[in-house]
C-alpha atoms as a PDB file:
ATOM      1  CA  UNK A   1     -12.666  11.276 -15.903  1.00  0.00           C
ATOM      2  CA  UNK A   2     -16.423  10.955 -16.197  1.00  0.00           C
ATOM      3  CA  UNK A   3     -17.612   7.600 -15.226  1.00  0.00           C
ATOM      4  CA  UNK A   4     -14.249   6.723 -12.836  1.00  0.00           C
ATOM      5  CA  UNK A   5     -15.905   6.429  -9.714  1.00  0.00           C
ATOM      6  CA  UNK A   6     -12.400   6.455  -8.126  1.00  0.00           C
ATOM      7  CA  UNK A   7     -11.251  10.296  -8.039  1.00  0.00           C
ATOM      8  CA  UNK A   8      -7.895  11.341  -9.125  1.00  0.00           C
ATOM      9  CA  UNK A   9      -6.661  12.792  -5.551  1.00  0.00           C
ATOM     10  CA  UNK A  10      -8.187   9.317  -4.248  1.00  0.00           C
ATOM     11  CA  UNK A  11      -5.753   7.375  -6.621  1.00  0.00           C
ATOM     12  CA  UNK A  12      -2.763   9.544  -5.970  1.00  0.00           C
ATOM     13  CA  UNK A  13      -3.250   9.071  -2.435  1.00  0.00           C
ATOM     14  CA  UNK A  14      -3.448   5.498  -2.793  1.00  0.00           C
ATOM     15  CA  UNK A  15      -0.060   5.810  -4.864  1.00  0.00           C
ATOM     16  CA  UNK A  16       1.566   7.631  -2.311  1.00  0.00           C
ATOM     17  CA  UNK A  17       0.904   4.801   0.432  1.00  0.00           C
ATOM     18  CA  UNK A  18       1.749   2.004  -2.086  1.00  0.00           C
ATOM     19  CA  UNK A  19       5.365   4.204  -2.882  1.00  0.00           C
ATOM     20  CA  UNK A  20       5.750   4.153   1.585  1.00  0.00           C
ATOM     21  CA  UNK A  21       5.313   0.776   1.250  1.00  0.00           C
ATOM     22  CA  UNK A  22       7.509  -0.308  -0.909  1.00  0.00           C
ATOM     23  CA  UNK A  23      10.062   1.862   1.503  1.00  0.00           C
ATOM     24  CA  UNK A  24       8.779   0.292   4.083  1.00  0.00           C
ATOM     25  CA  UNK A  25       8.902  -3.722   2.434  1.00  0.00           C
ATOM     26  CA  UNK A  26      12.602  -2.539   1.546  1.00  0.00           C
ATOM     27  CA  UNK A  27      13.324  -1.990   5.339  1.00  0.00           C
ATOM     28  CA  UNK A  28      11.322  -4.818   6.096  1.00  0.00           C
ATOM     29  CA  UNK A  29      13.618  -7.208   4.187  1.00  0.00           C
ATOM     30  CA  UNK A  30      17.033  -5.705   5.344  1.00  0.00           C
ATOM     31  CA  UNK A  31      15.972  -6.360   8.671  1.00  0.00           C
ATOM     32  CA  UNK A  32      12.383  -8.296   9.827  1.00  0.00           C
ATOM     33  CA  UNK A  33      12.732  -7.318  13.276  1.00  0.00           C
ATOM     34  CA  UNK A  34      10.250  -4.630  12.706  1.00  0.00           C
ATOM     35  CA  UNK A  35       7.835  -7.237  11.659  1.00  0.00           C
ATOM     36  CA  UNK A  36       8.148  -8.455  15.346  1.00  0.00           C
ATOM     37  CA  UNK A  37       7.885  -4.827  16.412  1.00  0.00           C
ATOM     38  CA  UNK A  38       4.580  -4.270  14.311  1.00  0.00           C
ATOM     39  CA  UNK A  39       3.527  -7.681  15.862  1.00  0.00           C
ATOM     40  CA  UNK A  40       4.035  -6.668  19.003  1.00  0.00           C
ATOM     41  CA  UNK A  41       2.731  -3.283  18.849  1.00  0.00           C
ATOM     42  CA  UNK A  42      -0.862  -4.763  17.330  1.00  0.00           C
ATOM     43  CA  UNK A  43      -1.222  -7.173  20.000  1.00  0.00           C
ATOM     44  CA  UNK A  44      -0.878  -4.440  22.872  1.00  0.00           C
ATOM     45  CA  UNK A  45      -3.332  -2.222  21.119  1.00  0.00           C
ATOM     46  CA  UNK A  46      -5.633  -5.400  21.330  1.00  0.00           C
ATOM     47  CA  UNK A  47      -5.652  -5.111  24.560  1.00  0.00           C
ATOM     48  CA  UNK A  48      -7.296  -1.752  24.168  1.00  0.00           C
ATOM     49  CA  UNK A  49      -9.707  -1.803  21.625  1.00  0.00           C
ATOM     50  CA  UNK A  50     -11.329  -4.923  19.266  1.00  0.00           C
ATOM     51  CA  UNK A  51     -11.028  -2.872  15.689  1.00  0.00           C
ATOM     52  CA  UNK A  52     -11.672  -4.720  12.998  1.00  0.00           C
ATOM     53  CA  UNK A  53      -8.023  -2.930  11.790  1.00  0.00           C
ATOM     54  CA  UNK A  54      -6.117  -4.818  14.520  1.00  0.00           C
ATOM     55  CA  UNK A  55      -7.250  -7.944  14.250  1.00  0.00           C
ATOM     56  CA  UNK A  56      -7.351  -8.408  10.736  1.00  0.00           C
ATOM     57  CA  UNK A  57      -3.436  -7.042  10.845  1.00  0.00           C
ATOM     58  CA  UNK A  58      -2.949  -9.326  13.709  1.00  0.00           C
ATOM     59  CA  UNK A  59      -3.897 -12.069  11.427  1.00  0.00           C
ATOM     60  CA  UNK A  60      -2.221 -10.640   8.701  1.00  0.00           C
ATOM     61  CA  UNK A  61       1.075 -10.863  10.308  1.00  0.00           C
ATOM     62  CA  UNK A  62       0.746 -14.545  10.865  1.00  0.00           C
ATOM     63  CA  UNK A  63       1.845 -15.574   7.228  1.00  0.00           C
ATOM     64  CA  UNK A  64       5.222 -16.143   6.259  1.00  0.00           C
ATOM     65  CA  UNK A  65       7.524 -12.537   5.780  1.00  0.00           C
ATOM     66  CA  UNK A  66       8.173 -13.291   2.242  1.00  0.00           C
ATOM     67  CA  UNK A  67       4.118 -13.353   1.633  1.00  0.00           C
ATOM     68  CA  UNK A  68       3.437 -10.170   3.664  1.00  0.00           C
ATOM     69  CA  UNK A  69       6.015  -8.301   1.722  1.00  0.00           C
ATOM     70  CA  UNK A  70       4.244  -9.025  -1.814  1.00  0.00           C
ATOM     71  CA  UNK A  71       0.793  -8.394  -0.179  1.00  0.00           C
ATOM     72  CA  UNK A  72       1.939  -4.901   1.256  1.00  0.00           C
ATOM     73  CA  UNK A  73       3.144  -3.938  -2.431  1.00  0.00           C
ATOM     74  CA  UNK A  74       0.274  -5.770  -4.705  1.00  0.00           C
ATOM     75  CA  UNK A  75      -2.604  -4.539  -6.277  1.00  0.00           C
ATOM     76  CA  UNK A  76      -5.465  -6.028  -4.777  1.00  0.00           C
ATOM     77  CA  UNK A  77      -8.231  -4.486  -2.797  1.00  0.00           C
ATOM     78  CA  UNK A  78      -7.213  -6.048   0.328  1.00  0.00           C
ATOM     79  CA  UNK A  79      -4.300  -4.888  -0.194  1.00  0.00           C
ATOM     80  CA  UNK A  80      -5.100  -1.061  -0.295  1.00  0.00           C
ATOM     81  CA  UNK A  81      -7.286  -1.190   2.504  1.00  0.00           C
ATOM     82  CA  UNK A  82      -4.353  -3.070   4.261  1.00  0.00           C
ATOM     83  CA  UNK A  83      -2.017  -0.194   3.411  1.00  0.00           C
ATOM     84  CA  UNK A  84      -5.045   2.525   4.801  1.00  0.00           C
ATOM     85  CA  UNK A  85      -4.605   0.929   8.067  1.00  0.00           C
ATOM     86  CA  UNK A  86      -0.660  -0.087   8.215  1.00  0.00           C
ATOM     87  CA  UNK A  87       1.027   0.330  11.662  1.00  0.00           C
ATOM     88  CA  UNK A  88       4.452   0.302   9.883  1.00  0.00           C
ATOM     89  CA  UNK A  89       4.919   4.016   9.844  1.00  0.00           C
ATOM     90  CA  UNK A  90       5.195   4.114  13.336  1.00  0.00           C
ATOM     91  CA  UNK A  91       7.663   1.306  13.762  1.00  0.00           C
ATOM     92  CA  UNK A  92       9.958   1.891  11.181  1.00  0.00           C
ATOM     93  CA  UNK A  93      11.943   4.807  12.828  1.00  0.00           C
ATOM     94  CA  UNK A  94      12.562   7.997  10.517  1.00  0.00           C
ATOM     95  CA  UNK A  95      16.292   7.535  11.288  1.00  0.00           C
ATOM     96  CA  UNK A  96      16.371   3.730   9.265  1.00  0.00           C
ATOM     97  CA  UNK A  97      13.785   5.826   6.596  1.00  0.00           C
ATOM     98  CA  UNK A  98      16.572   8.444   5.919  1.00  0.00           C
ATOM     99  CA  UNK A  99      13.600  10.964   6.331  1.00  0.00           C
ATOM    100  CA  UNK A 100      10.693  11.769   8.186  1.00  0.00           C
ATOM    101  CA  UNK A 101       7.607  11.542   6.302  1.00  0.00           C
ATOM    102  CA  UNK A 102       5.921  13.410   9.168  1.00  0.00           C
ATOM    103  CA  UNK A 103       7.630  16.692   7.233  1.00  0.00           C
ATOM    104  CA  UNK A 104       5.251  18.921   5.346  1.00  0.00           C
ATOM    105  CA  UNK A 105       7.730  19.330   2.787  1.00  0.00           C
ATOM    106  CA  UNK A 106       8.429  15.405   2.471  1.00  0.00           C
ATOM    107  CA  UNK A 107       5.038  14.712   2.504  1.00  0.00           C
ATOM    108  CA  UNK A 108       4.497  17.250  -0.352  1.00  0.00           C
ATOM    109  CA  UNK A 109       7.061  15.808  -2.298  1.00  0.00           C
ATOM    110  CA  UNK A 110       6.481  12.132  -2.178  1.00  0.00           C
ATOM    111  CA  UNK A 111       2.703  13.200  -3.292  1.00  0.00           C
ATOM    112  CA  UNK A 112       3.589  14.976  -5.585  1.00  0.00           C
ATOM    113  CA  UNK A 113       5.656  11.851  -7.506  1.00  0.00           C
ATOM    114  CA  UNK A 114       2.927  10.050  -6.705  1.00  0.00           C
ATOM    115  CA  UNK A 115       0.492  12.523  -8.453  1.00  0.00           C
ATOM    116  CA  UNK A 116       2.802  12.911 -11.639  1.00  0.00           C
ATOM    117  CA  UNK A 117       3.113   8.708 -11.810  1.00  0.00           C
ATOM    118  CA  UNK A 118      -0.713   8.443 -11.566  1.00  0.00           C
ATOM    119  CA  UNK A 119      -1.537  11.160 -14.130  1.00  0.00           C
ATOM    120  CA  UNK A 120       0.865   8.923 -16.632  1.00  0.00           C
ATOM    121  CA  UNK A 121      -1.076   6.063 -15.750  1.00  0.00           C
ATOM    122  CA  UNK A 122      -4.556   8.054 -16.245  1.00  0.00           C
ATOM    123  CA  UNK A 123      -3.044   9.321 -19.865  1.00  0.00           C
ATOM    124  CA  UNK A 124      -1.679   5.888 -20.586  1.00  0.00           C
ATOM    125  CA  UNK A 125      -4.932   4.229 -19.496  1.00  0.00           C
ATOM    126  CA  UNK A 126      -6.732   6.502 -22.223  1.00  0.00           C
ATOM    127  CA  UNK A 127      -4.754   6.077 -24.775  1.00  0.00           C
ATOM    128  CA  UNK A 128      -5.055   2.193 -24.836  1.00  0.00           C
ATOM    129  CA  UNK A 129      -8.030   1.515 -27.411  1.00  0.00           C
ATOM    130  CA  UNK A 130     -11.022  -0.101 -26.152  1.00  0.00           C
ATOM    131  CA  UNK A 131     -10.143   0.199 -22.462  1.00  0.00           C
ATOM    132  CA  UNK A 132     -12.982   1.308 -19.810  1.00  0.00           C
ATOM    133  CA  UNK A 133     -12.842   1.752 -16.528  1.00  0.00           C
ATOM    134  CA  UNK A 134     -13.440  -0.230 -14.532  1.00  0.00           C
ATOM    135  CA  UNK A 135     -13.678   1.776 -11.205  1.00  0.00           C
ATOM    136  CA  UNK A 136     -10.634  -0.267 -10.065  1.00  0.00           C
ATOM    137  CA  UNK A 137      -7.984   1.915  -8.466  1.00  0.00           C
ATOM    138  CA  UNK A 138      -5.429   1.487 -11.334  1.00  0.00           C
ATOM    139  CA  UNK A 139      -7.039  -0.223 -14.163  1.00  0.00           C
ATOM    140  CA  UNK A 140      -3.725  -1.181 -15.540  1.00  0.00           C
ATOM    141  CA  UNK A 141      -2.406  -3.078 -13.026  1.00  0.00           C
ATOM    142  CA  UNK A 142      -5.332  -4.543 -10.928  1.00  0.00           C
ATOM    143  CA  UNK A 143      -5.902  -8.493 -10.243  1.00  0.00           C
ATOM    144  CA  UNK A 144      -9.361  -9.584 -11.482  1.00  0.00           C
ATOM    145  CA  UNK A 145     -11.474  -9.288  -8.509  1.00  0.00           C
ATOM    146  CA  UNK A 146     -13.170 -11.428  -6.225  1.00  0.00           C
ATOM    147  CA  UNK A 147     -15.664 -10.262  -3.405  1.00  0.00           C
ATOM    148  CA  UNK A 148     -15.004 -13.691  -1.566  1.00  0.00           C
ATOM    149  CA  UNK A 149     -11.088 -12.979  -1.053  1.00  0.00           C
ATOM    150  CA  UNK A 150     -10.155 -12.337   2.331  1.00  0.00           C
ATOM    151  CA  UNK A 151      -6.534 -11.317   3.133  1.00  0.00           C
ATOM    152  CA  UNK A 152      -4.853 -14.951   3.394  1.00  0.00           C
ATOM    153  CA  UNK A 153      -6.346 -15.672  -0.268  1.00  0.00           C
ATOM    154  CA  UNK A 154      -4.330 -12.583  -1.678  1.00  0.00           C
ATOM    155  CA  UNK A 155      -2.712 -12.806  -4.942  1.00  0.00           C
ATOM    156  CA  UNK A 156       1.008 -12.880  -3.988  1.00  0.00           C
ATOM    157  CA  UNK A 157       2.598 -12.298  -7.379  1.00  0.00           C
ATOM    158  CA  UNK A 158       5.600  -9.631  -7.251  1.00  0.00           C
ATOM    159  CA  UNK A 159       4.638  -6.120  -7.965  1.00  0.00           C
ATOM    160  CA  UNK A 160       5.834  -3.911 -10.746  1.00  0.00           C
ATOM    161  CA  UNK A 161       9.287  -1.833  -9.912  1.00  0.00           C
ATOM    162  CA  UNK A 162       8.358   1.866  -8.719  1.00  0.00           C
ATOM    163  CA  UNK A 163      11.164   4.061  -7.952  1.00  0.00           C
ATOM    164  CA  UNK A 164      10.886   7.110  -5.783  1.00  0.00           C
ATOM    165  CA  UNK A 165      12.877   9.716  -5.722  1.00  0.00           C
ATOM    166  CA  UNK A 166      13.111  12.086  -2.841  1.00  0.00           C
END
């Protein structure tokens, strides 16, 4: 679209980590252990390096399960950087998954639904009279934003259902 300054391939890879996410907030639920594992795994990489992605995780991991799980699947800017940087696809084992997204032809797959829910969104989106973009990553669904949040001052409200199919 002419003026977006968010691409298409840029919002369909954006889908694609929110759709792992929710996988990996399903897991995440069923069994919080891997929270400690994440936990664990971000505080021995601090002992290596000082990136900004570590320590803002590290912090991020402080609030309360039920919090992190809405954060993870929400809307918000913070939120899609947080996803960018997630450790979780290394803890949550491939066996507890059911598949390993590591696969070309998983991969592939799970991009593709993501591609064919963002194109609706893109049609949907244009359809609606008087909307304009607002360079947000899906204008349909995105908080109002605020340059001053930081990643405790999230937004926690539930996110819309997305079902993936692979």
């Amino acid at each position: 679209m002419a003026g977006d300054i968010i691409s298409r391939t840029d919002r369909i890879n954006e889908m694609t980590r929110l759709l792992m996410h929710r996988l990996f907030v399903r897991v995440l639920r069923s069994d919080p252990s891997y929270l400690f594992a994440a936990r664990h795994m971000i505080s021995e990489q601090l002992r290596h390096s000082h990136a900004r992605s570590l320590t803002l995780w590290r912090d991020f991991l402080t609030l309360p399960n039920e919090q992190i799980w809405r954060i993870l699947v929400s809307y918000h800017d913070n939120a899609v950087w947080l996803r960018q940087t997630s450790p979780l696809g290394t803890i949550i084992p491939k066996s507890v998954l059911g598949f390993d997204y590591a696969e070309p032809a998983i991969r592939r797959k799970v991009w593709q639904k993501s591609a064919q829910f963002v194109d609706f969104l893109l049609r949907r989106r244009d359809r609606s009279p008087g909307r304009t973009s607002t360079g947000a990553m899906f204008t349909d669904f995105t908080d109002t934003h605020n340059d001053s949040y930081n990643v405790m001052q999230l937004d926690t409200s539930p996110a819309e259902p997305i079902t993936v199919l692979l």
